[in-house]
N, C-alpha and C. Protein backbone atom coordinates (compact mmCIF):
# COMPACT_ATOMS: atom_id res chain seq x y z
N UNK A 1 0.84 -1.17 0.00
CA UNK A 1 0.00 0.00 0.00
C UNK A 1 0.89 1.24 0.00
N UNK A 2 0.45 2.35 -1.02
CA UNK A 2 1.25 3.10 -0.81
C UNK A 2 0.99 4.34 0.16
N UNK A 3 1.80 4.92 1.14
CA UNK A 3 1.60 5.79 2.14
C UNK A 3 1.99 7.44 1.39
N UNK A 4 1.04 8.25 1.32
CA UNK A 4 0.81 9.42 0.60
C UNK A 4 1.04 10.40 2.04
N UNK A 5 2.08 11.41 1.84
CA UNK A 5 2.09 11.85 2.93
C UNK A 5 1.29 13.13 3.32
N UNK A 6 0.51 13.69 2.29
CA UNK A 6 -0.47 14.54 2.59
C UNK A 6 -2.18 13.90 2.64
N UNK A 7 -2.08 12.66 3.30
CA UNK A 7 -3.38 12.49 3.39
C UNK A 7 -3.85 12.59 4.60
N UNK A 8 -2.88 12.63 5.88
CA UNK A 8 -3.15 12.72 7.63
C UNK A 8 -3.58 14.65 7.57
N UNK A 9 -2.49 15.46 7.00
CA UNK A 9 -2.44 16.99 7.01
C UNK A 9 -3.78 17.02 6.67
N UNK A 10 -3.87 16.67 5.56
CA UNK A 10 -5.48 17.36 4.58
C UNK A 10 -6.64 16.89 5.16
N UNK A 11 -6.65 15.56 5.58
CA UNK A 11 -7.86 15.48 6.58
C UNK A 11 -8.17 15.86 7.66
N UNK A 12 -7.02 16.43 8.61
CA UNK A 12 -6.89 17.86 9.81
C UNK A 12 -7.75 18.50 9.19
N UNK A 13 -7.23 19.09 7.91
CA UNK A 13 -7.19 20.40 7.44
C UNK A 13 -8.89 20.67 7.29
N UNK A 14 -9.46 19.35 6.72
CA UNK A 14 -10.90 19.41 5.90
C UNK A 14 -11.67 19.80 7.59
N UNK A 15 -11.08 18.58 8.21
CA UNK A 15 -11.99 18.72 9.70
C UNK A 15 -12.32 19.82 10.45
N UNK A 16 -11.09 20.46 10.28
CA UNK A 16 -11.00 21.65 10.84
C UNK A 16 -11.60 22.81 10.35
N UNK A 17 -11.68 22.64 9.24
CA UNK A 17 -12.70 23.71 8.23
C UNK A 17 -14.44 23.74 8.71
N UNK A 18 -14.68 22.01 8.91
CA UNK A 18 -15.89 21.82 8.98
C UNK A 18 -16.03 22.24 10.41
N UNK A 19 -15.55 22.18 11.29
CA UNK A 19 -15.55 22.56 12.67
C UNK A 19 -16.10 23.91 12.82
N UNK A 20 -15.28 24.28 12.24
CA UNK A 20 -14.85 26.16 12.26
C UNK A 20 -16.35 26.46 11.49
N UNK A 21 -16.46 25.91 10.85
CA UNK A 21 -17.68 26.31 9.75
C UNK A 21 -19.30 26.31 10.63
N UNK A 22 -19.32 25.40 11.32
CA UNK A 22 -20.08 24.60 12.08
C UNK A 22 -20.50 25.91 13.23
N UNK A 23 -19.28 26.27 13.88
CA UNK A 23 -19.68 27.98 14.88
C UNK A 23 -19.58 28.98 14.22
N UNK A 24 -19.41 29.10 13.27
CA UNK A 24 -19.24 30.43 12.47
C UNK A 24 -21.04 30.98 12.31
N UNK A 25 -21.14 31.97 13.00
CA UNK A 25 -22.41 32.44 13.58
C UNK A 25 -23.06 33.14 12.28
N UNK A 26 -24.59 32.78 11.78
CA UNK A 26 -25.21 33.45 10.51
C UNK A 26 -26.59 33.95 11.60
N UNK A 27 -26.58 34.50 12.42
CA UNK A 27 -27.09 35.31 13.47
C UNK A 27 -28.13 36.04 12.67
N UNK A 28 -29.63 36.29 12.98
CA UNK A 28 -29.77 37.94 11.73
C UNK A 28 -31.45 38.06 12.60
N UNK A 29 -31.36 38.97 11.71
CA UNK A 29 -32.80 39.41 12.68
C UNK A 29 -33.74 38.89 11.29
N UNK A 30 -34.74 38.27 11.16
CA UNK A 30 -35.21 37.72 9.72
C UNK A 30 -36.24 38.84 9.70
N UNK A 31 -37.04 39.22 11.12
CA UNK A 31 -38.39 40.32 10.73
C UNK A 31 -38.88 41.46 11.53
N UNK A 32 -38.97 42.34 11.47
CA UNK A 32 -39.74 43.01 12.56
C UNK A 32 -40.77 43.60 12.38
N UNK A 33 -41.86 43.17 13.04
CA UNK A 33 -43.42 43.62 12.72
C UNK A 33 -43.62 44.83 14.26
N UNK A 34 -43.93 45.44 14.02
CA UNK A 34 -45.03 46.61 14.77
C UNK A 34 -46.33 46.16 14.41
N UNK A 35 -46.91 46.07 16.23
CA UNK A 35 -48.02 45.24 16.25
C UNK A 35 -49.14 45.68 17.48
N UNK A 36 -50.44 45.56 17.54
CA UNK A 36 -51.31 45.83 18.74
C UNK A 36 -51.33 45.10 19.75
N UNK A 37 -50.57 43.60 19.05
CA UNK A 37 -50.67 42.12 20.43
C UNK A 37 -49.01 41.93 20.29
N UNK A 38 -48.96 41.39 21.52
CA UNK A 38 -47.78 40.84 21.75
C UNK A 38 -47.21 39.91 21.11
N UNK A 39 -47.76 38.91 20.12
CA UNK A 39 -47.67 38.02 19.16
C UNK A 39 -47.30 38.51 18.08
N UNK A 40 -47.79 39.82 17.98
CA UNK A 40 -47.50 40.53 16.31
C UNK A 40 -48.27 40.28 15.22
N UNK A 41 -49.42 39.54 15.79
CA UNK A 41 -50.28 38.77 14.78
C UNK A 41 -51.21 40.35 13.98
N UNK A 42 -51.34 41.00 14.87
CA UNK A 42 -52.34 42.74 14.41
C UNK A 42 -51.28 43.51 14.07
N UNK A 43 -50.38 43.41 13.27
CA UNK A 43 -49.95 44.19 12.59
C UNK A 43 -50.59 45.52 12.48
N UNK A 44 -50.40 47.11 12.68
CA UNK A 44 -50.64 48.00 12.84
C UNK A 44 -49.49 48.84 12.60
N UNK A 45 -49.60 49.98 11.52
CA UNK A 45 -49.14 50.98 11.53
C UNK A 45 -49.89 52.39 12.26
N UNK A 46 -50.59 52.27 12.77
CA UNK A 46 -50.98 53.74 13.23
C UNK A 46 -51.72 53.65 14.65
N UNK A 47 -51.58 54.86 16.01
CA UNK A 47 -51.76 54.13 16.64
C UNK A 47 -52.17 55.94 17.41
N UNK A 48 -52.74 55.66 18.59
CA UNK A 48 -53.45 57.19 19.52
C UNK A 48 -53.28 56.60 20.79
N UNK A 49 -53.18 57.51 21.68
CA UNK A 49 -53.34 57.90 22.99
C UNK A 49 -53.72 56.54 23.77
N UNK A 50 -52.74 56.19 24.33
CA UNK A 50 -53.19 55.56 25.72
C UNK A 50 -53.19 53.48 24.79
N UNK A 51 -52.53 54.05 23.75
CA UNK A 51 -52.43 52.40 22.72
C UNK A 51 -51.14 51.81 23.27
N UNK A 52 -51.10 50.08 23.38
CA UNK A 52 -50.00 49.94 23.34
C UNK A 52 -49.40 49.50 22.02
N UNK A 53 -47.92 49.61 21.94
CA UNK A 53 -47.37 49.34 20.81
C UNK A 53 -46.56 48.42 21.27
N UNK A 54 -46.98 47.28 20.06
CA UNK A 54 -45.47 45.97 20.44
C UNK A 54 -44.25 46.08 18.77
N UNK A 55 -43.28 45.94 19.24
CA UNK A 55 -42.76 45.79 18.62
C UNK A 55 -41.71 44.33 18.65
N UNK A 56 -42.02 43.44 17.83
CA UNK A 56 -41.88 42.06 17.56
C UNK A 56 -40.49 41.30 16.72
N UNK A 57 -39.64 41.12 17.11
CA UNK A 57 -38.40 40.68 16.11
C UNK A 57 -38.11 39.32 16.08
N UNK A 58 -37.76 38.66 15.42
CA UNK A 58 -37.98 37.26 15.24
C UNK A 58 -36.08 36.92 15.00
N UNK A 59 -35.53 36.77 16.04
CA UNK A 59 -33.90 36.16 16.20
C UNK A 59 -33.78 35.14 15.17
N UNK A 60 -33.05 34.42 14.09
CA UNK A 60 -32.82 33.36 13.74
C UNK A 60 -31.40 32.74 13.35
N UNK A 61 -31.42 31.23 13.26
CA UNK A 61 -30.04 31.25 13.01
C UNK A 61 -28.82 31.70 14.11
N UNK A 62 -29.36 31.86 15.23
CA UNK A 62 -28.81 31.93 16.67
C UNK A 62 -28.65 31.09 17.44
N UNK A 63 -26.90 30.36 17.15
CA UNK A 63 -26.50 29.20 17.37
C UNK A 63 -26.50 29.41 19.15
N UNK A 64 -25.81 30.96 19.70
CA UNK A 64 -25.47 31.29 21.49
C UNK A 64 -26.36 32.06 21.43
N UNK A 65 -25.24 33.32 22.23
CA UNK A 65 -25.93 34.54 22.62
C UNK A 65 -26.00 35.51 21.86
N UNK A 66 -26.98 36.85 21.81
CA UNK A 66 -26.69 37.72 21.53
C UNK A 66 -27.36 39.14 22.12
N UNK A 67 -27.09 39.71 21.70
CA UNK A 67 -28.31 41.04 22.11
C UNK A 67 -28.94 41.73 21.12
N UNK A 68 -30.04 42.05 21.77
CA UNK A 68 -30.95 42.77 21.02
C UNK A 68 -30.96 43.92 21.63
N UNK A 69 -31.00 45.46 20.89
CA UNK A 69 -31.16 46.22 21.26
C UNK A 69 -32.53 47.44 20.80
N UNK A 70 -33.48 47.50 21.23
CA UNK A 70 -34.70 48.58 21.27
C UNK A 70 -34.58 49.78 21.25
N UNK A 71 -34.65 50.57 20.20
CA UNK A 71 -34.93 52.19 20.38
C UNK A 71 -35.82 52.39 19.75
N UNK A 72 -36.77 53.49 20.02
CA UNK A 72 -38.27 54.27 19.26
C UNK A 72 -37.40 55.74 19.15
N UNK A 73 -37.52 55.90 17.60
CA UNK A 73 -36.56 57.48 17.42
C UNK A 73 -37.70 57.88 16.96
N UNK A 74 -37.41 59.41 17.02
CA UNK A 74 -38.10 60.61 16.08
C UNK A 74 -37.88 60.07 14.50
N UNK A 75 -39.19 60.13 13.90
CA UNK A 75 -38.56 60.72 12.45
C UNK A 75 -39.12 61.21 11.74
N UNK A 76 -40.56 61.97 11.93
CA UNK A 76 -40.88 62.89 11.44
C UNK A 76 -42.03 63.63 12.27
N UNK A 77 -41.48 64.28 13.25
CA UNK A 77 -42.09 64.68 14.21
C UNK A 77 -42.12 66.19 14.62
N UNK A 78 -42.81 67.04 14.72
CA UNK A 78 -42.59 68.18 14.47
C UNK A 78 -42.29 68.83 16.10
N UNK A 79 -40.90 69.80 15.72
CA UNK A 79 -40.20 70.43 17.09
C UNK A 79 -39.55 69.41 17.84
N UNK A 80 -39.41 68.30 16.70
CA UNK A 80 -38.44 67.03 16.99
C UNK A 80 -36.88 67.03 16.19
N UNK A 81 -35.61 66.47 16.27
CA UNK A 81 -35.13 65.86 15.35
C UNK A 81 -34.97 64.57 14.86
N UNK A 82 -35.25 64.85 14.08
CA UNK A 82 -35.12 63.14 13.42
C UNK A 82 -33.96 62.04 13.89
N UNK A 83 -34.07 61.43 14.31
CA UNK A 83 -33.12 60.11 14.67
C UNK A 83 -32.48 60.39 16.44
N UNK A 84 -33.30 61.44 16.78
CA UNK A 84 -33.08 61.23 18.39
C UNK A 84 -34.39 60.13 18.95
N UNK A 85 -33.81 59.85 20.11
CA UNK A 85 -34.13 58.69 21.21
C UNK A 85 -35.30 59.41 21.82
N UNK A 86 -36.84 58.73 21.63
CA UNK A 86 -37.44 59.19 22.48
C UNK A 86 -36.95 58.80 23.99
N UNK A 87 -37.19 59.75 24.75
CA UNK A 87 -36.67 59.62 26.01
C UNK A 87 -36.80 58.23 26.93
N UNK A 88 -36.30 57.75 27.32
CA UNK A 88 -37.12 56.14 28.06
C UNK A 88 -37.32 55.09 27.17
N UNK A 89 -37.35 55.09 26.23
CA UNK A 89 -37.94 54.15 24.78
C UNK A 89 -36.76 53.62 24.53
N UNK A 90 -35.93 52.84 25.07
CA UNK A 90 -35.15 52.08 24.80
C UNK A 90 -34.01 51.07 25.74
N UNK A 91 -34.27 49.71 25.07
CA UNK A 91 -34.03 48.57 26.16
C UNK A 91 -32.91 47.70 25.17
N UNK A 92 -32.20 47.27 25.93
CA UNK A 92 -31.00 45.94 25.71
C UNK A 92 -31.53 44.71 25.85
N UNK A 93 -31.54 43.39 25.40
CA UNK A 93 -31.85 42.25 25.94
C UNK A 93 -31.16 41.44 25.53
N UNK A 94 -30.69 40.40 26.90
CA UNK A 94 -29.62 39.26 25.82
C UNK A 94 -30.63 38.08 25.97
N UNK A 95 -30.38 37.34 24.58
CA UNK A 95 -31.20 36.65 24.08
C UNK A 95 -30.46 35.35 23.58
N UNK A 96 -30.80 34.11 24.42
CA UNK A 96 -30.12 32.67 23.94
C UNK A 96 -30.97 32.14 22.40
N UNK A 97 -30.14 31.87 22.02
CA UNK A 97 -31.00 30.76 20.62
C UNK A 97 -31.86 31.79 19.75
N UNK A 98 -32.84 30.97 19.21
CA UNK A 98 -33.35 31.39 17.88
C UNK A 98 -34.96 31.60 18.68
N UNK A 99 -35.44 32.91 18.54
CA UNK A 99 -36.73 33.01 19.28
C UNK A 99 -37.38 34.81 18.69
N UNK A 100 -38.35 34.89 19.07
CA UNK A 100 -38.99 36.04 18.72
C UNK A 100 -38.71 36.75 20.21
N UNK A 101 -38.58 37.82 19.74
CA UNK A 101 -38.06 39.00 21.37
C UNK A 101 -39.30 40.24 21.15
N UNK A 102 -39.64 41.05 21.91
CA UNK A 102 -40.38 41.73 22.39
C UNK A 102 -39.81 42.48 23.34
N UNK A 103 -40.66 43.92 22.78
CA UNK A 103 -40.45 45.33 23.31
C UNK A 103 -41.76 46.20 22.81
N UNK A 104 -42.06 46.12 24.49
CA UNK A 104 -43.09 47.48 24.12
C UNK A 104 -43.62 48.37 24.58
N UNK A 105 -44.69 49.64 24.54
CA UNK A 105 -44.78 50.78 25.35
C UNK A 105 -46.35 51.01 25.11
N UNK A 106 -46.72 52.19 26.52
CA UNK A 106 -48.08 52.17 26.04
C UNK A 106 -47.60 53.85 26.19
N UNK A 107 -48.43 54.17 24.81
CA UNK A 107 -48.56 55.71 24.55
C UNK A 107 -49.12 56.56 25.79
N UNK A 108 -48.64 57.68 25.94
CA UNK A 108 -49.49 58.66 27.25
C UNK A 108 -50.75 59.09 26.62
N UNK A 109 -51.31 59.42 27.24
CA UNK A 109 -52.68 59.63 26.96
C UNK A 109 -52.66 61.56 26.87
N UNK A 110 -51.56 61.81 27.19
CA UNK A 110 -51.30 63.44 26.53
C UNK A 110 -50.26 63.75 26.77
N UNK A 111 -50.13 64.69 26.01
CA UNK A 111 -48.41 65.14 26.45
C UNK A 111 -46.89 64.77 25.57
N UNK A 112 -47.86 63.91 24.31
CA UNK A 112 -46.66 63.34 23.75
C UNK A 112 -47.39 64.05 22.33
N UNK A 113 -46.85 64.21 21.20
CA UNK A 113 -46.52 64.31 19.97
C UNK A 113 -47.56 63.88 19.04
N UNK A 114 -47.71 64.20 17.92
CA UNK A 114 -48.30 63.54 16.47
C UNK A 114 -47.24 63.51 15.51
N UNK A 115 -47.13 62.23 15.05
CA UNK A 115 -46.02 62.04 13.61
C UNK A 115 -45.53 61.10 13.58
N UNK A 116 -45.00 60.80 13.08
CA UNK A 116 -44.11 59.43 12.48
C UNK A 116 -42.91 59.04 13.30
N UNK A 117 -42.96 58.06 14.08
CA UNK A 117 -41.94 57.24 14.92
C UNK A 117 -41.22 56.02 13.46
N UNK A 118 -39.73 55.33 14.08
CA UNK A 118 -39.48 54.67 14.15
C UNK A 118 -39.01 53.93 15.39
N UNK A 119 -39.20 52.32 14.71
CA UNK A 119 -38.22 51.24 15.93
C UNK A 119 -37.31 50.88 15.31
N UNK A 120 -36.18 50.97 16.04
CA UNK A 120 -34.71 50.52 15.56
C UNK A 120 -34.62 49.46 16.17
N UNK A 121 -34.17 47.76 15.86
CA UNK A 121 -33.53 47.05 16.28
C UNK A 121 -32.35 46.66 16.19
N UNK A 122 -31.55 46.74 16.86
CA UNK A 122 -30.29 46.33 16.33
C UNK A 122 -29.69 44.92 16.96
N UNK A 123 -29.02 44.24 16.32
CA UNK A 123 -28.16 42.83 17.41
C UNK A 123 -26.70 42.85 16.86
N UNK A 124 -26.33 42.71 18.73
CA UNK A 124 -25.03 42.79 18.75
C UNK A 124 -24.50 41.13 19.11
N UNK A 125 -23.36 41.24 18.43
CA UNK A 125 -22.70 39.62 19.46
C UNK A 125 -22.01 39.93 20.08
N UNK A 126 -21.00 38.79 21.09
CA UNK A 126 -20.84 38.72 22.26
C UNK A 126 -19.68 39.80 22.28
N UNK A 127 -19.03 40.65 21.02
CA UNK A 127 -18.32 41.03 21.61
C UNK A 127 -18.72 43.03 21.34
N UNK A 128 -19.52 43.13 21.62
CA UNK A 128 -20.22 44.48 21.20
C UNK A 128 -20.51 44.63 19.65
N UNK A 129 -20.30 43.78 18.52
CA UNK A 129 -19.85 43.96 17.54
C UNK A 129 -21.61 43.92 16.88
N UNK A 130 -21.82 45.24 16.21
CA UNK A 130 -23.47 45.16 15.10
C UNK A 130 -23.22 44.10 14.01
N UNK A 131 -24.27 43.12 14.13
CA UNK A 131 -24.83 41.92 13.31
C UNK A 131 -25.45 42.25 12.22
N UNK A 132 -26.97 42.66 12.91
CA UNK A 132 -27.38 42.89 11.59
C UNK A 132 -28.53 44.30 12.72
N UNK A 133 -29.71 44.53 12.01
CA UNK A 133 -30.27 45.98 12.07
C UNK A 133 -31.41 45.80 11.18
N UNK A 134 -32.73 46.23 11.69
CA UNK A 134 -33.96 46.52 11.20
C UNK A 134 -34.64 47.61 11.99
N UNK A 135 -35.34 48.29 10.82
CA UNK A 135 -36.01 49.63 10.96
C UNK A 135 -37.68 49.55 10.85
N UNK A 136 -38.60 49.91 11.02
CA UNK A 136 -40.06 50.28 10.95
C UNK A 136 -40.48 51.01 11.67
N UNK A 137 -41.68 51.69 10.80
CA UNK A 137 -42.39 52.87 11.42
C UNK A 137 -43.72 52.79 11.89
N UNK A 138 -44.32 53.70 12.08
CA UNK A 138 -45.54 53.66 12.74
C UNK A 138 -45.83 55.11 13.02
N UNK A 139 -46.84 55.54 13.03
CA UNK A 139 -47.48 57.20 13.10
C UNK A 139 -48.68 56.85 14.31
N UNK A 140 -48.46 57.88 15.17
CA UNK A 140 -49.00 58.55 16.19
C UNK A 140 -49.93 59.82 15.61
N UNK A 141 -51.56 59.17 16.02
CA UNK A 141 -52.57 60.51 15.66
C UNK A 141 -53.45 60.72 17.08
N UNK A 142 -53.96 61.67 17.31
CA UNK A 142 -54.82 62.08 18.13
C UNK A 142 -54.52 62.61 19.21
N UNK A 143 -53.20 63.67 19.03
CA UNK A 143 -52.88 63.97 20.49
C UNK A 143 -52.93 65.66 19.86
C-alpha cells in the first residue's frame, strides 16, 4: 500500500474547516413587525393615545448569545429631530437561541406628539460587535 504523505495533514485540514464552519455564527434578525398584540399577529401601523405598541423581532439562526437592542426614534415629528431617542424608549436584551423577542410601550394619553416614529432594532454579538439591524415605522394621531 502506498503511504501518501499529505493524506493525515489534509484530513486535519478538511476537519477543521468543517468545525470552524459549524460555529461560524449566521445570526440575523429575519423580521420586525409593529403590532397591537404581543404576538405581532395585528400588525398596525398607526396608533393614539393611551395604545399599546409591540414591537416584535424574530432572532434566527442563533446558534449562542446575543443582544438585542430597542430604540423608538423621532422621524418625522414636528419640534423634533429626526433620529433622536425618544426619552425612556429604549431597552438591551440578551437573548439565547433562535426566538422572537419583544419590546413594548403604552402611549401617554397626553403630552406626547403627532407624527411618524421609528423602531430601531439592532443585534449585537458577544463582543459588542453590530450583526445585523432593522427599521419600521408607525405614526401617532390624536394627540
Amino acid at each position: 500500500m502506498r503511504n501518501n504523505k499529505w493524506s493525515f495533514p489534509l484530513a486535519v485540514g478538511i476537519f477543521l474547516a468543517v468545525v470552524l464552519a459549524c460555529h461560524m455564527s449566521t445570526a440575523n434578525i429575519s423580521s420586525l413587525k409593529i403590532a397591537a398584540d404581543e404576538d405581532g399577529k395585528n400588525e398596525q401601523k398607526t396608533f393614539k393615545p393611551g395604545d399599546k405598541i409591540y414591537a416584535v423581532s424574530q432572532i434566527s439562526n442563533n446558534p449562542g448569545k446575543v443582544q438585542v437592542k430597542f430604540r423608538i426614534l423621532f422621524d418625522d415629528v414636528k419640534g423634533e429631530t429626526t433620529g433622536d431617542v425618544v426619552s425612556g424608549l429604549e431597552k438591551t436584551l440578551d437573548v439565547d437561541g433562535s426566538r422572537p423577542v419583544f419590546f413594548w410601550t403604552t402611549l401617554p394619553t397626553s403630552g406626547a406628539s403627532n407624527g411618524r416614529y421609528k423602531v430601531e432594532v439592532t443585534m449585537l454579538n458577544e463582543k459588542g460587535e453590530q450583526k445585523d439591524q432593522k427599521v419600521a415605522t408607525f405614526e401617532v394621531t390624536g394627540y
